[in-house]
PDB file of N, CA and C in Angstrom:
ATOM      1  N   UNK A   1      19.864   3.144  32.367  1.00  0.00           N
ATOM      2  CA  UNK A   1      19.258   4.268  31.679  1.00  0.00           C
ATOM      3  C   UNK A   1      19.021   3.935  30.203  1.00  0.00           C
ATOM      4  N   UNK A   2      20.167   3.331  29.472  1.00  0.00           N
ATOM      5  CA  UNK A   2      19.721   2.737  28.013  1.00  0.00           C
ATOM      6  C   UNK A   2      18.717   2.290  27.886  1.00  0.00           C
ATOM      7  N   UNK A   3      18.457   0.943  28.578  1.00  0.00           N
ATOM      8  CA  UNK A   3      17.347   0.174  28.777  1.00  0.00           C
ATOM      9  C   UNK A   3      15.684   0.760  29.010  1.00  0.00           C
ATOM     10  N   UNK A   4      15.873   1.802  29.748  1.00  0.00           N
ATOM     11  CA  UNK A   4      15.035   2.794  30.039  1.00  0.00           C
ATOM     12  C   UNK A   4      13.908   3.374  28.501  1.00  0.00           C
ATOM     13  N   UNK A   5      15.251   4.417  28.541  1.00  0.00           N
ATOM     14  CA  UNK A   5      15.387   4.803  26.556  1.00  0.00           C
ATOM     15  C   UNK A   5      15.115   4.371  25.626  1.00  0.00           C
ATOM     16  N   UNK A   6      15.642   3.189  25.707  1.00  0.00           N
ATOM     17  CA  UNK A   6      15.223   2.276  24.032  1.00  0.00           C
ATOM     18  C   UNK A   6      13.228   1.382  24.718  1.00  0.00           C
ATOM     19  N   UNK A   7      13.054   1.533  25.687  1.00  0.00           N
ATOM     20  CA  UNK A   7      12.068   0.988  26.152  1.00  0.00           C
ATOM     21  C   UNK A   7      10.635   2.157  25.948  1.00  0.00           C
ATOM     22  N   UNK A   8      11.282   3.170  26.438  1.00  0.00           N
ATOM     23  CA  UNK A   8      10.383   4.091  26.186  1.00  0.00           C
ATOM     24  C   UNK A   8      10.339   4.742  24.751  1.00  0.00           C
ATOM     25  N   UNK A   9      11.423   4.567  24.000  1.00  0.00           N
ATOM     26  CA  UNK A   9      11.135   4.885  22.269  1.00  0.00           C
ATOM     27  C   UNK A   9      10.097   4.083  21.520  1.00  0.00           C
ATOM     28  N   UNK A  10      10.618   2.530  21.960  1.00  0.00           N
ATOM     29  CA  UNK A  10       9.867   1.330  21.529  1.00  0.00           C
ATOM     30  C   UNK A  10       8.264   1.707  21.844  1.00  0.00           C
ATOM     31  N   UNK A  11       8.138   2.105  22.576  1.00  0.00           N
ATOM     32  CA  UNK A  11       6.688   2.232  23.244  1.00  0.00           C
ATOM     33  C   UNK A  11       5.488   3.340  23.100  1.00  0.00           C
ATOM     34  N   UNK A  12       6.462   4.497  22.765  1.00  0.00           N
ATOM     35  CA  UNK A  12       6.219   5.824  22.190  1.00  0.00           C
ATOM     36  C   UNK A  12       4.792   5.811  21.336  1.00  0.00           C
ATOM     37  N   UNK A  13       4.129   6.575  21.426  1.00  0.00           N
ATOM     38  CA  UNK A  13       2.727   6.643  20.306  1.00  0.00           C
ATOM     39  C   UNK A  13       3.003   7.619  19.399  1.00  0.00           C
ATOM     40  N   UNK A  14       3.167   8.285  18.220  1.00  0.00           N
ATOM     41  CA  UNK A  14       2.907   8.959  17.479  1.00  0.00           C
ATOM     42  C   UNK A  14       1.652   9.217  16.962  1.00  0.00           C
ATOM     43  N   UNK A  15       1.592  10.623  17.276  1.00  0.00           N
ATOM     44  CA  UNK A  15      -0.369  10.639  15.906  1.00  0.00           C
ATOM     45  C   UNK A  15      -0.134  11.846  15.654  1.00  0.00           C
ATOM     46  N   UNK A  16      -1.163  12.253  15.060  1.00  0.00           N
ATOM     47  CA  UNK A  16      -1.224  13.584  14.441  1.00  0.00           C
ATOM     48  C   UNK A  16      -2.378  14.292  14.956  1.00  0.00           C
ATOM     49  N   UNK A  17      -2.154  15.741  14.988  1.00  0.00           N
ATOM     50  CA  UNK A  17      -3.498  16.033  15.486  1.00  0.00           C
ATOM     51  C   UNK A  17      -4.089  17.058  14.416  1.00  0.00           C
ATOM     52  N   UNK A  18      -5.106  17.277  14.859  1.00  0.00           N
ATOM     53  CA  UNK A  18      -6.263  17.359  13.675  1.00  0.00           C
ATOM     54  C   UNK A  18      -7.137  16.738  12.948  1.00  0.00           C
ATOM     55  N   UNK A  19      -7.797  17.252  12.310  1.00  0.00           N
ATOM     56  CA  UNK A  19      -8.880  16.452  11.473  1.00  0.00           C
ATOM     57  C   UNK A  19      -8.495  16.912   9.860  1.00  0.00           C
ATOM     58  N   UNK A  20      -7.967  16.057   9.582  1.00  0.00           N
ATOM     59  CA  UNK A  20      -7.049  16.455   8.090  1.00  0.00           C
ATOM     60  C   UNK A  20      -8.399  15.355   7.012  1.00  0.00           C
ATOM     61  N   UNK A  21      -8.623  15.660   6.335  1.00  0.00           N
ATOM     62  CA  UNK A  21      -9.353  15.094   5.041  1.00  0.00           C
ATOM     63  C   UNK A  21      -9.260  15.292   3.673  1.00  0.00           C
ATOM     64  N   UNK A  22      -9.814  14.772   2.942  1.00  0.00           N
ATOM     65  CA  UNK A  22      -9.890  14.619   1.064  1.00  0.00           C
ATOM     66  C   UNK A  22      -9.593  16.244   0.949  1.00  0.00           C
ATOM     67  N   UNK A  23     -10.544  16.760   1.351  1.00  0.00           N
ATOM     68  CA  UNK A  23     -10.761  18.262   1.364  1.00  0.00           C
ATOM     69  C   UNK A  23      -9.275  19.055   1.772  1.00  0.00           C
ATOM     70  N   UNK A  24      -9.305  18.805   2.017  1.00  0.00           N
ATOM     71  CA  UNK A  24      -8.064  19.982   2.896  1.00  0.00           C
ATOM     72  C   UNK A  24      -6.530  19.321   2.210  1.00  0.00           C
ATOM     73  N   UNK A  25      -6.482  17.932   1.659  1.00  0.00           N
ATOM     74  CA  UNK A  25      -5.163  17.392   1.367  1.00  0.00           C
ATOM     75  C   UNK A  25      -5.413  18.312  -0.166  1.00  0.00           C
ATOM     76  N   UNK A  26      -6.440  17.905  -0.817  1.00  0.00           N
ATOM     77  CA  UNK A  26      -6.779  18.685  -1.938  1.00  0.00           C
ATOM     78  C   UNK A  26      -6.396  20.067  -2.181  1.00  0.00           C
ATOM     79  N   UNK A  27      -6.562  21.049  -1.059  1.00  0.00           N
ATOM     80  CA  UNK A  27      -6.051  22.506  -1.043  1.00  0.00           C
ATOM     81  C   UNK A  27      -4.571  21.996  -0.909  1.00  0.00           C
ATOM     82  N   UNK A  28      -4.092  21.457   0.121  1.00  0.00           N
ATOM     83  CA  UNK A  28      -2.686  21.786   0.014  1.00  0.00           C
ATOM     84  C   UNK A  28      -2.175  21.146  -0.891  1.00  0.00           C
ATOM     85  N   UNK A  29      -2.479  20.531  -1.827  1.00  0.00           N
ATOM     86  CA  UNK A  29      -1.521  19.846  -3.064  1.00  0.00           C
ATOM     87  C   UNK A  29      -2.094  20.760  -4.150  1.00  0.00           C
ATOM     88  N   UNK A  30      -3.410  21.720  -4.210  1.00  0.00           N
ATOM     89  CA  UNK A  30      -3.629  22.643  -4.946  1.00  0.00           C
ATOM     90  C   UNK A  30      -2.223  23.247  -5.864  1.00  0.00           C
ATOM     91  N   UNK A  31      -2.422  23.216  -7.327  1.00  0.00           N
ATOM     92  CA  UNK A  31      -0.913  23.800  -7.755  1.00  0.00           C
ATOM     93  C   UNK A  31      -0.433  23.119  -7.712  1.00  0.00           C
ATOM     94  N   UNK A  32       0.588  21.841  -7.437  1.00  0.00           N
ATOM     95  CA  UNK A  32       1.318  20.891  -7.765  1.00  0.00           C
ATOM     96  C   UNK A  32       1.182  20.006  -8.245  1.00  0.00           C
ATOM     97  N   UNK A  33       1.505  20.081  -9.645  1.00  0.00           N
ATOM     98  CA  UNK A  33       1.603  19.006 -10.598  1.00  0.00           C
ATOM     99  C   UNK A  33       2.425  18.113 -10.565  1.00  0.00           C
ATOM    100  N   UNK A  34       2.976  17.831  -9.341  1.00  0.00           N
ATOM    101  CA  UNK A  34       4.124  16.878  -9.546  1.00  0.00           C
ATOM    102  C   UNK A  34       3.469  15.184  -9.710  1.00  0.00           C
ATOM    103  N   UNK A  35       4.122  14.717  -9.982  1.00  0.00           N
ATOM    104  CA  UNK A  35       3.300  13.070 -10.477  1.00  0.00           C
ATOM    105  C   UNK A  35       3.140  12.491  -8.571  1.00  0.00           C
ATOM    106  N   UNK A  36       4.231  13.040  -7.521  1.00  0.00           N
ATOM    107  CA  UNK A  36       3.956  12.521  -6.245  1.00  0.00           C
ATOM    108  C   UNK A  36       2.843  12.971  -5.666  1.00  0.00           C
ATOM    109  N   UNK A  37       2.255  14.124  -5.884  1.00  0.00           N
ATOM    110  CA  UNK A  37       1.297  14.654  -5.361  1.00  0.00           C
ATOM    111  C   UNK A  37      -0.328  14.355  -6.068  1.00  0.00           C
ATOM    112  N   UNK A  38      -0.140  14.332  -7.088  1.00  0.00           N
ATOM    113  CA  UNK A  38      -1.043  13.270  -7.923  1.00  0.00           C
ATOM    114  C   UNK A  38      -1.126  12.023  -7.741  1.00  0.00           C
ATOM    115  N   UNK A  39      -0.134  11.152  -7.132  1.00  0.00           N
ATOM    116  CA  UNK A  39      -0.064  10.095  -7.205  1.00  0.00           C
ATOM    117  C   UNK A  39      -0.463   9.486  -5.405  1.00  0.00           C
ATOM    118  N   UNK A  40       0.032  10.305  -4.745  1.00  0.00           N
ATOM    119  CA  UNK A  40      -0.591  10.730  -3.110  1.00  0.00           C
ATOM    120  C   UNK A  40      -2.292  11.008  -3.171  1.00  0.00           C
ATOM    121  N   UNK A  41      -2.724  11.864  -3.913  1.00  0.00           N
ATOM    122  CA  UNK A  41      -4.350  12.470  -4.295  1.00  0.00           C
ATOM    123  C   UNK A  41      -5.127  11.046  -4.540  1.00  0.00           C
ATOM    124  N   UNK A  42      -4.781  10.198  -5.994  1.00  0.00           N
ATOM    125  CA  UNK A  42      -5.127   9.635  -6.499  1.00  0.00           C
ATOM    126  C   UNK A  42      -5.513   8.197  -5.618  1.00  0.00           C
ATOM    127  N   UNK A  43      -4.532   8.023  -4.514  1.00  0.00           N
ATOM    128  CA  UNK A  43      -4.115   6.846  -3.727  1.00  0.00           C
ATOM    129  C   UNK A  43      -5.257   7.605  -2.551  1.00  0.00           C
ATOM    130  N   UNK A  44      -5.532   8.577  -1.888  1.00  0.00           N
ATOM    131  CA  UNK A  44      -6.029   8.644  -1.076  1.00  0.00           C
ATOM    132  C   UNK A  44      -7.417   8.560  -1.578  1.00  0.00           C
ATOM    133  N   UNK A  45      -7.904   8.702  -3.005  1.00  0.00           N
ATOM    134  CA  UNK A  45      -9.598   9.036  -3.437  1.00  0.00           C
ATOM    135  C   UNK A  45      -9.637   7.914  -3.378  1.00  0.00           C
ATOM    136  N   UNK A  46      -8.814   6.677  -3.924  1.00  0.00           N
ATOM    137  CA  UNK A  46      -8.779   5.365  -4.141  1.00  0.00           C
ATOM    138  C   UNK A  46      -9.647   4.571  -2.233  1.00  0.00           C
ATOM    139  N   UNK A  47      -8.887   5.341  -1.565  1.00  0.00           N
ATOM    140  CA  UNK A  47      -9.332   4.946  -0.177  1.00  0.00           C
ATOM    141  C   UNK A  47     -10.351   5.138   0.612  1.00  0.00           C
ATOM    142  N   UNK A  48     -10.751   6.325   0.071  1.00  0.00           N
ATOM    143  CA  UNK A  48     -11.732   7.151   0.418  1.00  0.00           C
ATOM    144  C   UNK A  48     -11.453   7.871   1.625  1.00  0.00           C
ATOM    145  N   UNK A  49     -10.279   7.830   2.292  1.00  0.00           N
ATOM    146  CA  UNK A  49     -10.195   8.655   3.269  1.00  0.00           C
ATOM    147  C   UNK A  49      -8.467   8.860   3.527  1.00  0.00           C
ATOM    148  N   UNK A  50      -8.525   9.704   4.533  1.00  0.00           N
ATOM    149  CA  UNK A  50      -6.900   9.535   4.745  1.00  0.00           C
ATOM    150  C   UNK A  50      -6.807   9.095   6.163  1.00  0.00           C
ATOM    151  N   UNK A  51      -7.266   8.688   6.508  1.00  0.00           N
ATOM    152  CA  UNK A  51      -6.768   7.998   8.216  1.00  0.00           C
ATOM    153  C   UNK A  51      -6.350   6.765   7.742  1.00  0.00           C
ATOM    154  N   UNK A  52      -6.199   5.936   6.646  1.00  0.00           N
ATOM    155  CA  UNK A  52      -4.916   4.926   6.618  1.00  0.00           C
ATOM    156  C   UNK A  52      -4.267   5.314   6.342  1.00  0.00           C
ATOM    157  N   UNK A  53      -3.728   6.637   5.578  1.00  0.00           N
ATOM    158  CA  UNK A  53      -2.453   6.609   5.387  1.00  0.00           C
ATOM    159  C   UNK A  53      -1.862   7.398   6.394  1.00  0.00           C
ATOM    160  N   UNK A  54      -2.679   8.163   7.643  1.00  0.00           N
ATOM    161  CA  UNK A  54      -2.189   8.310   8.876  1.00  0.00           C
ATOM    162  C   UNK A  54      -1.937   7.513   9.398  1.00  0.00           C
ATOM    163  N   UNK A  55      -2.277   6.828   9.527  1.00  0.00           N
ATOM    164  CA  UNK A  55      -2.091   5.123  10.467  1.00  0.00           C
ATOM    165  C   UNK A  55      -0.729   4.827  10.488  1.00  0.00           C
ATOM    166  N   UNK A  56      -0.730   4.811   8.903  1.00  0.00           N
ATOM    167  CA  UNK A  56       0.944   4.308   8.388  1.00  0.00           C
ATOM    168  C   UNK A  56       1.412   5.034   8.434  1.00  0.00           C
ATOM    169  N   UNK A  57       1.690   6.143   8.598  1.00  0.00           N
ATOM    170  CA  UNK A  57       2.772   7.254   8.958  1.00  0.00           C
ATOM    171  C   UNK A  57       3.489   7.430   9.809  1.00  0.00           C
ATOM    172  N   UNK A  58       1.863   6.972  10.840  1.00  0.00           N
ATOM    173  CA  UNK A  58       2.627   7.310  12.027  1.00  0.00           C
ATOM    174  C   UNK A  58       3.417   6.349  12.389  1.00  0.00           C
ATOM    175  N   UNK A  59       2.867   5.374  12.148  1.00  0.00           N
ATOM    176  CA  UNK A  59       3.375   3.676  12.794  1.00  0.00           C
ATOM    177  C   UNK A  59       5.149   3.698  11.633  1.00  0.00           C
ATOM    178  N   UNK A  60       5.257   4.167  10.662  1.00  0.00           N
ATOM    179  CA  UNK A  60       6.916   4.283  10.293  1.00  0.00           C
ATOM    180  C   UNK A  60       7.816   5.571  10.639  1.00  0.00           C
ATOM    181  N   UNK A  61       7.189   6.205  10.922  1.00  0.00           N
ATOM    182  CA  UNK A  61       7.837   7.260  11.332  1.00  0.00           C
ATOM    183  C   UNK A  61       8.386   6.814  12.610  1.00  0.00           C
ATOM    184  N   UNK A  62       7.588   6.397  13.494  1.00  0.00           N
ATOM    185  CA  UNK A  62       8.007   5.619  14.919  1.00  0.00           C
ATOM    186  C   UNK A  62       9.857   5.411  15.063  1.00  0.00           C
ATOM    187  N   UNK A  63       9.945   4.483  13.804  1.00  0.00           N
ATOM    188  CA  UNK A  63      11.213   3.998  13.737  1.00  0.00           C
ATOM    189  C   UNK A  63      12.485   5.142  13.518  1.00  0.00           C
ATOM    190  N   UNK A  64      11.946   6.415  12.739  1.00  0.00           N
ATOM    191  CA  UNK A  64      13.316   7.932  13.098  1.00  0.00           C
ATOM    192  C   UNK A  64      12.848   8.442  13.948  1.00  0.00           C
ATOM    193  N   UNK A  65      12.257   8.669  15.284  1.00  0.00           N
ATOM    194  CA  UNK A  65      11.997   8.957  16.210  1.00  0.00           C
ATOM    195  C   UNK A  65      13.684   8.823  16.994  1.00  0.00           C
ATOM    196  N   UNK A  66      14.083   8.292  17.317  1.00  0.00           N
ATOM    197  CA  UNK A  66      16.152   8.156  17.643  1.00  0.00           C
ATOM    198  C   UNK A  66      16.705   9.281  16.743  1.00  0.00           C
ATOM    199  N   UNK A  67      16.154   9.097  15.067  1.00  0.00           N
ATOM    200  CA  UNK A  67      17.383  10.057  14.571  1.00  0.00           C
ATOM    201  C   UNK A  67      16.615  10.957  14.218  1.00  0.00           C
ATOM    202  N   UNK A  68      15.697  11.274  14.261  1.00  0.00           N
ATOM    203  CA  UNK A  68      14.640  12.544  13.668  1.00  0.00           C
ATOM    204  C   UNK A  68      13.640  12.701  13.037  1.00  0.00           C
ATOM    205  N   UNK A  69      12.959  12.900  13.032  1.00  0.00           N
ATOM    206  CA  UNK A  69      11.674  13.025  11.482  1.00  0.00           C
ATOM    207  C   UNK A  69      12.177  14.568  11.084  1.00  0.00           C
ATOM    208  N   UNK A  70      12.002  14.498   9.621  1.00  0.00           N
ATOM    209  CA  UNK A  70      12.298  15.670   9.140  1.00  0.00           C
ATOM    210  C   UNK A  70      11.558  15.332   7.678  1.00  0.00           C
ATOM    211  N   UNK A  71      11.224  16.669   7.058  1.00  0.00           N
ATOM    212  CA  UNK A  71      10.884  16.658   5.553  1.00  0.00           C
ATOM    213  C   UNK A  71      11.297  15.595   4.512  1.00  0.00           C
ATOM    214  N   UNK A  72      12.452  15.443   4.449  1.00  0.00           N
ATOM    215  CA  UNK A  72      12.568  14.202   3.503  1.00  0.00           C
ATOM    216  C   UNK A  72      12.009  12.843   4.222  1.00  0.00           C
ATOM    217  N   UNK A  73      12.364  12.757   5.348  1.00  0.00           N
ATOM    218  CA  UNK A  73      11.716  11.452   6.073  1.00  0.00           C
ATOM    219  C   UNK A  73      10.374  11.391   6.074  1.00  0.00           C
ATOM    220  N   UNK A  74      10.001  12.180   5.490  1.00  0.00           N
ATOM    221  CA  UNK A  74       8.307  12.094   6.013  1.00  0.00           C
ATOM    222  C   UNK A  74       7.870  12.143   4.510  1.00  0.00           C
ATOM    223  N   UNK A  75       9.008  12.709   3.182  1.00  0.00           N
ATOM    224  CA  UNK A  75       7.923  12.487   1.980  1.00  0.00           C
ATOM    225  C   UNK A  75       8.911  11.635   1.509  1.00  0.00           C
ATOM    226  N   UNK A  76       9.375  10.608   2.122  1.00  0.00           N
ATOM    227  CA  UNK A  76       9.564   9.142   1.638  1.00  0.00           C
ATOM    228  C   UNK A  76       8.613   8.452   1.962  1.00  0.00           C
ATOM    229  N   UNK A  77       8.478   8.560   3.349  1.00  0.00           N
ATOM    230  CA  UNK A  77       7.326   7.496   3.775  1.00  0.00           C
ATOM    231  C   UNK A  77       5.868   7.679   2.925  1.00  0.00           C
ATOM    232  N   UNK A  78       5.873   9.103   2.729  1.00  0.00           N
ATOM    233  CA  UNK A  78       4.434   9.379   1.867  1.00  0.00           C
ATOM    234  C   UNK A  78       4.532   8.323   0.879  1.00  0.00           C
ATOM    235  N   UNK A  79       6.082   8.702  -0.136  1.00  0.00           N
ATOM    236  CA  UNK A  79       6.080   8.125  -1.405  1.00  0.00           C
ATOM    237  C   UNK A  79       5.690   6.578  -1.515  1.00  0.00           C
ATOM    238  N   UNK A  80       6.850   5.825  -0.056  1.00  0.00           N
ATOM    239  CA  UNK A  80       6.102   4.650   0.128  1.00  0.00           C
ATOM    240  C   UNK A  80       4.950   3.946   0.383  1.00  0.00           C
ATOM    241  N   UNK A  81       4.209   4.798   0.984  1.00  0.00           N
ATOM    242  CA  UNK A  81       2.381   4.575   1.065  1.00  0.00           C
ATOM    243  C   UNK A  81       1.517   4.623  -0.506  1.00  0.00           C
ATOM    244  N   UNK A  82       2.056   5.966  -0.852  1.00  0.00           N
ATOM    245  CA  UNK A  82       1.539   5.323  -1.880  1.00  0.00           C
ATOM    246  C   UNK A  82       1.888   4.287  -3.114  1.00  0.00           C
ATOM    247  N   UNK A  83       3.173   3.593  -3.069  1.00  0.00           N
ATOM    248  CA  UNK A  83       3.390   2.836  -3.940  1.00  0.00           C
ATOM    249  C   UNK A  83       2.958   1.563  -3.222  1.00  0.00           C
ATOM    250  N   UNK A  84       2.654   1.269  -1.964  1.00  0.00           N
ATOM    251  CA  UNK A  84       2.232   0.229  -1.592  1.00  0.00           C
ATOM    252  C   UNK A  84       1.040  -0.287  -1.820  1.00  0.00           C
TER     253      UNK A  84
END
Protein backbone atom coordinates (compact mmCIF):
# COMPACT_ATOMS: atom_id res chain seq x y z
CA UNK A 1 0.00 0.00 0.00
CA UNK A 2 3.02 2.52 0.71
CA UNK A 3 4.38 1.82 -2.52
CA UNK A 4 1.02 2.40 -3.99
CA UNK A 5 0.84 6.01 -2.18
CA UNK A 6 4.09 7.41 -2.64
CA UNK A 7 3.58 6.22 -6.44
CA UNK A 8 0.47 7.83 -6.89
CA UNK A 9 1.63 11.26 -5.04
CA UNK A 10 4.76 11.15 -7.28
CA UNK A 11 2.50 11.06 -10.24
CA UNK A 12 -0.29 13.36 -9.16
CA UNK A 13 -1.00 16.50 -11.62
CA UNK A 14 -1.76 19.69 -10.01
CA UNK A 15 -3.31 22.77 -12.04
CA UNK A 16 -5.45 25.35 -11.45
CA UNK A 17 -8.56 26.06 -12.89
CA UNK A 18 -9.58 29.05 -14.53
CA UNK A 19 -8.44 31.58 -16.73
CA UNK A 20 -6.57 33.90 -14.30
CA UNK A 21 -4.60 36.91 -16.19
CA UNK A 22 -2.60 40.41 -15.95
CA UNK A 23 -6.11 41.68 -15.53
CA UNK A 24 -7.65 39.99 -12.82
CA UNK A 25 -4.06 39.44 -10.75
CA UNK A 26 -4.14 43.33 -11.01
CA UNK A 27 -7.69 43.59 -9.21
CA UNK A 28 -6.74 41.25 -6.64
CA UNK A 29 -3.45 42.88 -5.57
CA UNK A 30 -5.57 46.20 -6.08
CA UNK A 31 -4.75 48.11 -2.57
CA UNK A 32 -1.69 46.35 -1.57
CA UNK A 33 1.24 48.09 -1.33
CA UNK A 34 3.23 45.57 -0.03
CA UNK A 35 6.76 45.39 -1.90
CA UNK A 36 5.57 41.27 -2.45
CA UNK A 37 2.72 42.15 -4.32
CA UNK A 38 4.48 44.73 -6.35
CA UNK A 39 7.17 42.69 -6.74
CA UNK A 40 4.74 39.51 -7.92
CA UNK A 41 2.86 42.44 -10.46
CA UNK A 42 6.10 43.68 -11.66
CA UNK A 43 7.58 39.96 -12.35
CA UNK A 44 4.43 38.91 -14.05
CA UNK A 45 4.28 42.35 -16.63
CA UNK A 46 7.97 41.44 -17.01
CA UNK A 47 6.51 38.03 -18.56
CA UNK A 48 3.77 39.09 -20.10
CA UNK A 49 1.59 36.57 -18.82
CA UNK A 50 0.95 34.43 -15.85
CA UNK A 51 0.83 30.83 -17.05
CA UNK A 52 4.62 30.54 -16.08
CA UNK A 53 4.25 31.33 -12.98
CA UNK A 54 1.33 28.77 -12.93
CA UNK A 55 3.45 26.26 -14.32
CA UNK A 56 5.75 26.75 -11.38
CA UNK A 57 3.36 26.61 -8.81
CA UNK A 58 1.96 24.00 -9.61
CA UNK A 59 4.97 21.83 -10.38
CA UNK A 60 6.33 22.99 -6.39
CA UNK A 61 3.50 22.77 -4.74
CA UNK A 62 3.43 19.02 -5.97
CA UNK A 63 6.09 18.39 -3.36
CA UNK A 64 3.42 19.55 0.08
CA UNK A 65 0.88 17.64 -1.46
CA UNK A 66 1.92 14.67 1.71
CA UNK A 67 1.87 17.57 4.19
CA UNK A 68 -0.55 20.15 2.77
CA UNK A 69 -0.71 23.26 0.74
CA UNK A 70 -1.87 25.99 2.76
CA UNK A 71 -1.51 29.95 2.64
CA UNK A 72 1.90 30.32 3.76
CA UNK A 73 3.00 27.44 1.44
CA UNK A 74 1.68 28.90 -1.41
CA UNK A 75 2.98 32.69 -0.72
CA UNK A 76 6.42 31.29 -0.32
CA UNK A 77 6.43 29.64 -3.42
CA UNK A 78 4.94 32.95 -4.95
CA UNK A 79 7.82 34.81 -3.16
CA UNK A 80 10.20 32.29 -4.71
CA UNK A 81 9.00 32.74 -8.32
CA UNK A 82 9.42 35.86 -8.16
CA UNK A 83 12.90 36.17 -6.89
CA UNK A 84 13.90 33.64 -9.39
Amino acid sequence: MNQLVAYLIENLILDFQGDLDLEMVREFLKGDDSKEAKALYARLVADGSVSDMLVVLADCLKDYLGEGVNDQVLREQIRLYVES
